[in-house]
C-alpha atoms as a PDB file:
ATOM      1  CA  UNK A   1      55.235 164.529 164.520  1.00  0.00           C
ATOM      2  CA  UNK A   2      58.918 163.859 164.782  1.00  0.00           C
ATOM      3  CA  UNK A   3      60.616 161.610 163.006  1.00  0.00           C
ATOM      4  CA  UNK A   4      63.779 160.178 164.031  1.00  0.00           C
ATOM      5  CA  UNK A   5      67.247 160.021 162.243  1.00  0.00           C
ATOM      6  CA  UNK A   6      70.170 157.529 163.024  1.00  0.00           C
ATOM      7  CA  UNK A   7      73.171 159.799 162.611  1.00  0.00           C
ATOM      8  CA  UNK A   8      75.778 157.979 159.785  1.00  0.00           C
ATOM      9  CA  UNK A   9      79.418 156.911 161.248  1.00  0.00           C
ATOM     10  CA  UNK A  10      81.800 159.040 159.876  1.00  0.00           C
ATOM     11  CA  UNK A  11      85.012 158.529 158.179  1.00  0.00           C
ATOM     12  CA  UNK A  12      86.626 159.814 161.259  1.00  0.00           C
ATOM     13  CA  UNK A  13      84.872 157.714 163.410  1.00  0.00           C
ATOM     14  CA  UNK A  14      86.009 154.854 161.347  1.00  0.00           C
ATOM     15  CA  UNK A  15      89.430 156.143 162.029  1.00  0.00           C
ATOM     16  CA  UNK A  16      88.634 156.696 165.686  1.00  0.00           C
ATOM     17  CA  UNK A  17      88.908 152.874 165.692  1.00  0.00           C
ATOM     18  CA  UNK A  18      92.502 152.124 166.907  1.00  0.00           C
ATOM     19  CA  UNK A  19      92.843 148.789 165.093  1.00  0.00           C
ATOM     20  CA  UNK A  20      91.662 150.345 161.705  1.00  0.00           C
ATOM     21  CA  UNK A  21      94.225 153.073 161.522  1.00  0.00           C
ATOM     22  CA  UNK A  22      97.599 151.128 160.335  1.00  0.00           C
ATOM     23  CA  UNK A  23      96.138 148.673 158.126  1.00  0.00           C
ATOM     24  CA  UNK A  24      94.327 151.569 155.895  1.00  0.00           C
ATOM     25  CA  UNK A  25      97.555 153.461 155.886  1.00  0.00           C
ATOM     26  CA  UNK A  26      99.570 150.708 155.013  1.00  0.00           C
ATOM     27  CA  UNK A  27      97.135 149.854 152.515  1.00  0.00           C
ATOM     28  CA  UNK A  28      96.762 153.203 150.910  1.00  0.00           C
ATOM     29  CA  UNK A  29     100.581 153.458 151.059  1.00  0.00           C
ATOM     30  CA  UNK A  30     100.719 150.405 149.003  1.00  0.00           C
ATOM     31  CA  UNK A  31      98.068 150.968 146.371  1.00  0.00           C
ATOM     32  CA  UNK A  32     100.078 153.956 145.393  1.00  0.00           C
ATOM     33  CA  UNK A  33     102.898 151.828 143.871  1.00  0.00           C
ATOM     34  CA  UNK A  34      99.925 150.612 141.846  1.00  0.00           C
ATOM     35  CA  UNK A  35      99.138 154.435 140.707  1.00  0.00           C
ATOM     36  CA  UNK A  36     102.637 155.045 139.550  1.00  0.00           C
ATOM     37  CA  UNK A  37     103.485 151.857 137.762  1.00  0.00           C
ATOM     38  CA  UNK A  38     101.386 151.716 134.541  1.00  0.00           C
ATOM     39  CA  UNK A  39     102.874 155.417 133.215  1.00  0.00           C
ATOM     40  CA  UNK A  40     106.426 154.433 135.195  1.00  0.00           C
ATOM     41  CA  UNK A  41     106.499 150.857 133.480  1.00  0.00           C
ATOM     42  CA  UNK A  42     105.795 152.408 129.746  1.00  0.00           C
ATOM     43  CA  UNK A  43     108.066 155.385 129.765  1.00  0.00           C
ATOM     44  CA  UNK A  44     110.858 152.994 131.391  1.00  0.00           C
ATOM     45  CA  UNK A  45     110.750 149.968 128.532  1.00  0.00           C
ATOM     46  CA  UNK A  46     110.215 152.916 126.199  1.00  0.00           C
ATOM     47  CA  UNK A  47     113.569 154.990 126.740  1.00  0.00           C
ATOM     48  CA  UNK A  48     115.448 151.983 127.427  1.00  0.00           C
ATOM     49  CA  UNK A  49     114.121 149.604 124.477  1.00  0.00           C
ATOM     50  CA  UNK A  50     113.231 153.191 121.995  1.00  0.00           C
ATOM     51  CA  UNK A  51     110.009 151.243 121.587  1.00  0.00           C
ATOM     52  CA  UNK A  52     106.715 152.028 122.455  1.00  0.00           C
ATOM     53  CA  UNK A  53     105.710 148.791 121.035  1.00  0.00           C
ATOM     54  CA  UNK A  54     107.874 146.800 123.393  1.00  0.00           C
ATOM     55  CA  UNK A  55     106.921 149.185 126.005  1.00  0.00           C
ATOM     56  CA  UNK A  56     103.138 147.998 125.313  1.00  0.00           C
ATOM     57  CA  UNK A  57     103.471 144.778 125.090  1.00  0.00           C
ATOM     58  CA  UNK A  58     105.793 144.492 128.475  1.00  0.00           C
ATOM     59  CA  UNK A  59     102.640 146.279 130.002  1.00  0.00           C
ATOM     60  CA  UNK A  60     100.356 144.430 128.694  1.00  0.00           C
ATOM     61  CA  UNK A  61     101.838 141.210 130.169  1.00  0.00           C
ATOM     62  CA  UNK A  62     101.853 142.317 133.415  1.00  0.00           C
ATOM     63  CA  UNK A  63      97.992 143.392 132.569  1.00  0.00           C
ATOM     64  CA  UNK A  64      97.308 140.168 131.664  1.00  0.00           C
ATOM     65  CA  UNK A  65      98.822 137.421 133.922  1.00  0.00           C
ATOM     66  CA  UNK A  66      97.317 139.816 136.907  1.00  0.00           C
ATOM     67  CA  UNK A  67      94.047 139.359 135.405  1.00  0.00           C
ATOM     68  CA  UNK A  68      94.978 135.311 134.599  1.00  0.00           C
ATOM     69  CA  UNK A  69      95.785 134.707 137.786  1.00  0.00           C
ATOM     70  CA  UNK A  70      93.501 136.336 140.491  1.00  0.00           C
ATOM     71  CA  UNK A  71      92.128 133.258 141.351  1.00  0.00           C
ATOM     72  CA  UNK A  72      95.224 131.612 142.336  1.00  0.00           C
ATOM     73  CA  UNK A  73      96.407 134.552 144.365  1.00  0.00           C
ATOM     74  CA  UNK A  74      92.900 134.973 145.966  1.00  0.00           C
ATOM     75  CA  UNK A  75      93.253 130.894 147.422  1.00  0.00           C
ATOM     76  CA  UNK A  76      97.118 131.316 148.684  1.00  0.00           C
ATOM     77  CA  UNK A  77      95.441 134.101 150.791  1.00  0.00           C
ATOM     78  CA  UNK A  78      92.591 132.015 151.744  1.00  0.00           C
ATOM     79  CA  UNK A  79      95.007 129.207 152.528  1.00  0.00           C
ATOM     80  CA  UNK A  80      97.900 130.876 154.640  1.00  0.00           C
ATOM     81  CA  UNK A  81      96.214 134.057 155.534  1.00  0.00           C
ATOM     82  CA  UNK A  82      95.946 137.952 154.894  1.00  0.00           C
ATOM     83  CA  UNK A  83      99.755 138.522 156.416  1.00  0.00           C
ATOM     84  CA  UNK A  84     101.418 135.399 155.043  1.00  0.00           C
ATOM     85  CA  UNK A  85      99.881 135.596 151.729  1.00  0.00           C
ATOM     86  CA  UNK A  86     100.554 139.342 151.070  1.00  0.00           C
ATOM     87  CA  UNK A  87     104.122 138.711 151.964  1.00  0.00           C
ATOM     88  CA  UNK A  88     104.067 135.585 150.131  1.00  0.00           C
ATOM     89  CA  UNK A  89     103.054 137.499 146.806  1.00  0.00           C
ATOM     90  CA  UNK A  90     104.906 140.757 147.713  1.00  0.00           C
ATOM     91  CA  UNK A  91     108.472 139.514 147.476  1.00  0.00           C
ATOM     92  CA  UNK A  92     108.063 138.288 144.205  1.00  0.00           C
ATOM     93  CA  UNK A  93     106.112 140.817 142.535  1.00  0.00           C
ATOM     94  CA  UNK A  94     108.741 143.469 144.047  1.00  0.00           C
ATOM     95  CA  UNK A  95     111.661 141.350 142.314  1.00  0.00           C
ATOM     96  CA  UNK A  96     109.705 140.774 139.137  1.00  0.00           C
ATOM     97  CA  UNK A  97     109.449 144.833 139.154  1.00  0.00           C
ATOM     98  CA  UNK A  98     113.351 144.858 139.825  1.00  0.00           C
ATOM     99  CA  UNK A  99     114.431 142.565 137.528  1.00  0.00           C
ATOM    100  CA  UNK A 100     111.907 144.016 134.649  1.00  0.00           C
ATOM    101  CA  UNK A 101     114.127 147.402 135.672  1.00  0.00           C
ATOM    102  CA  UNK A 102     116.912 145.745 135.512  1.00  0.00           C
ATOM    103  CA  UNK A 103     116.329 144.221 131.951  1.00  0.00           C
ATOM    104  CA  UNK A 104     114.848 146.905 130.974  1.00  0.00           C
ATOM    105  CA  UNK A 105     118.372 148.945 131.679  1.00  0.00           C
ATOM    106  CA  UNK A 106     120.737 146.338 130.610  1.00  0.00           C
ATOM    107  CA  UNK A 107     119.259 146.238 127.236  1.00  0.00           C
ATOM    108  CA  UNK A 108     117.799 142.524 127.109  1.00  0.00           C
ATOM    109  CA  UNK A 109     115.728 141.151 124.716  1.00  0.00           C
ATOM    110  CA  UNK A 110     111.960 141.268 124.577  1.00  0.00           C
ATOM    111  CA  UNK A 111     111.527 138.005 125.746  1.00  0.00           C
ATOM    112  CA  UNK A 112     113.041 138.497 129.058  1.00  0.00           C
ATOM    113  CA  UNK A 113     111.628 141.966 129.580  1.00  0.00           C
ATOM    114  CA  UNK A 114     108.027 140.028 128.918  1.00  0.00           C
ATOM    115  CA  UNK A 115     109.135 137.583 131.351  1.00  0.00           C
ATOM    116  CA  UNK A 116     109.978 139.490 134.364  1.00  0.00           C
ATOM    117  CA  UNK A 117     106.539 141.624 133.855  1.00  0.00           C
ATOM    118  CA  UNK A 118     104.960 138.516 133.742  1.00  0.00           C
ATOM    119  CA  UNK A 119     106.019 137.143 137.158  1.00  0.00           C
ATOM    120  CA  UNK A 120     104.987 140.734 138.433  1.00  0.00           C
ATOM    121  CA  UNK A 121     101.562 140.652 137.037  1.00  0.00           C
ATOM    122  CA  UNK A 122     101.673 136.756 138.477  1.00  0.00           C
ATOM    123  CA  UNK A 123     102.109 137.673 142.274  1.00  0.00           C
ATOM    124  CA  UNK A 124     101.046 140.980 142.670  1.00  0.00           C
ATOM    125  CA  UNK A 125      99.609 141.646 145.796  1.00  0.00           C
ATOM    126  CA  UNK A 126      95.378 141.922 145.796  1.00  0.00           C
ATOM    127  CA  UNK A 127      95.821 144.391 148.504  1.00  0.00           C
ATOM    128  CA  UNK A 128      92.102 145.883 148.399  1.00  0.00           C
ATOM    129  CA  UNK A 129      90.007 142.120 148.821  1.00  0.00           C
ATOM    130  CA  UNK A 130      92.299 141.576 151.249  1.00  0.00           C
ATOM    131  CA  UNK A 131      91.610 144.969 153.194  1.00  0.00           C
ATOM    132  CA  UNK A 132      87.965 144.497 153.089  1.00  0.00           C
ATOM    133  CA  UNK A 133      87.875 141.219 154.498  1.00  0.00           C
ATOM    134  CA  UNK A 134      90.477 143.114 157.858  1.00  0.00           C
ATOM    135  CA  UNK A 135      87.660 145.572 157.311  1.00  0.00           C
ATOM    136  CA  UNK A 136      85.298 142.562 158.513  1.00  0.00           C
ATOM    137  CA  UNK A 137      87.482 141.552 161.151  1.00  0.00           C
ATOM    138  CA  UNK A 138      88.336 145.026 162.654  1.00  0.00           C
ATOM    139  CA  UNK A 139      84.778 145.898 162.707  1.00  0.00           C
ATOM    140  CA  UNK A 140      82.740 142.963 163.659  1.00  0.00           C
ATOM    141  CA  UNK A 141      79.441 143.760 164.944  1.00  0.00           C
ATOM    142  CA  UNK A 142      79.414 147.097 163.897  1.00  0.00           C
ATOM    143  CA  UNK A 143      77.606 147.064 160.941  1.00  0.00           C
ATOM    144  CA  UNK A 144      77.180 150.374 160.384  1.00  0.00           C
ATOM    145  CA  UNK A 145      80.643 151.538 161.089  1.00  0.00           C
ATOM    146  CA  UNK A 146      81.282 148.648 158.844  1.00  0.00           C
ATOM    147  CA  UNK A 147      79.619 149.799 155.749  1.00  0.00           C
ATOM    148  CA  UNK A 148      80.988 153.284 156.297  1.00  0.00           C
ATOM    149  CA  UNK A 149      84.566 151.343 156.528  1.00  0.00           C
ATOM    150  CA  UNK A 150      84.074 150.108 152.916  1.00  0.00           C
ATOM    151  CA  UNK A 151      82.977 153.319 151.705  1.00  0.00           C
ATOM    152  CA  UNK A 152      86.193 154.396 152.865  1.00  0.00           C
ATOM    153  CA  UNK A 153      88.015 151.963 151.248  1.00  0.00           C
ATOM    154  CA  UNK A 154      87.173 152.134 148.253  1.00  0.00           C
ATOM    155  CA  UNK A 155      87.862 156.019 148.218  1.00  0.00           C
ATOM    156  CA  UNK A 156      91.243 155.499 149.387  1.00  0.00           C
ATOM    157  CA  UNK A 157      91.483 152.884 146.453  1.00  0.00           C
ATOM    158  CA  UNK A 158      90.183 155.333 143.905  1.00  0.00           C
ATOM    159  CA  UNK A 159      92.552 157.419 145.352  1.00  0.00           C
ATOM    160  CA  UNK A 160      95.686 155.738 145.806  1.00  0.00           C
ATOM    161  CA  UNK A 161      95.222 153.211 142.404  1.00  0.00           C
ATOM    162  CA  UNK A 162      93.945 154.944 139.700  1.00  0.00           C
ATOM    163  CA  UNK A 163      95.153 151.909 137.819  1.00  0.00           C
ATOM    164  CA  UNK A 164      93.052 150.254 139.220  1.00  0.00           C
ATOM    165  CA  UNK A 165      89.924 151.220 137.458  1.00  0.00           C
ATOM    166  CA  UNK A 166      91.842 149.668 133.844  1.00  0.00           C
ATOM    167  CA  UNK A 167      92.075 146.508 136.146  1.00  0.00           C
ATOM    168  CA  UNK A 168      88.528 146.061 136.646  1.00  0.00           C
ATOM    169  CA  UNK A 169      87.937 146.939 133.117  1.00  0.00           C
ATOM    170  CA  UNK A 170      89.990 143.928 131.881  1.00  0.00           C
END
């Protein structure tokens, strides 16, 4: 008696999908900002300010108001789209990062150092919904290759954000 096995789609066969290739890259490239920031973010406020306090609580408003405002970020995407809402939420959360860096440099008070980390927390970018939904897209009718798709995603965002396990935490 033999029994037969489906063989599982691969990661590489995932890959082998020309469509699938540029938007996980571009992804992945893009999570790793996320990887970088929370140590980045700390040991910036913290040599600039010479507090660890300020430091913490600049972080944790950019924690926070990410958290706060998922929802709102989740519809604008829904609304205008994967591409126009990522770019939509991208600008800003890059010049919230900028001006936080900025700040941060120039020796301003807490309050605007809060502020800036703030309007990064409110538009940063929920790049890994919005990759498994293209994942959807890319891939429909191949359910399999599908599921395989997701696993890979969510290595790549394991990989490329560990700050992104404190996120779902929160």
């Amino acid at each position: 008696m033999t029994t037969h096995v489906d063989a599982k789609p691969t990661y590489l066969a995932v890959l082998a999908v020309r469509e699938a290739r540029m938007p996980l890259l571009g992804s992945c490239l893009a999570r790793m900002s996320f990887a970088v920031l929370p140590l980045s973010l700390l040991l910036s406020v913290r040599d600039a300010t010479g507090s660890f306090a300020v430091a913490g609580l600049t972080s944790g408003a950019l924690s926070a108001t990410l958290t706060l405002f998922a929802p709102a970020r989740a519809r604008l995407i829904d609304r205008k789209g994967s591409r126009t809402g990522l770019i939509w939420l991208t600008v800003p959360y890059l010049l919230g990062l900028a001006a936080l860096i900025t700040l941060a440099e120039a020796g301003a008070p807490t309050a605007a150092l809060l502020g800036a980390a703030a309007v990064a927390g409110v538009f940063a970018p929920p790049l890994g919904p919005t990759m498994r939904v293209l994942w959807a897209k890319i891939l429909h009718g191949r359910q399999p290759l599908l599921h395989t798709a997701y696993a890979l995603d969510s290595v790549t965002e394991e990989w490329c954000s560990p700050w992104g396990r404190c996120w779902r935490a929160v």
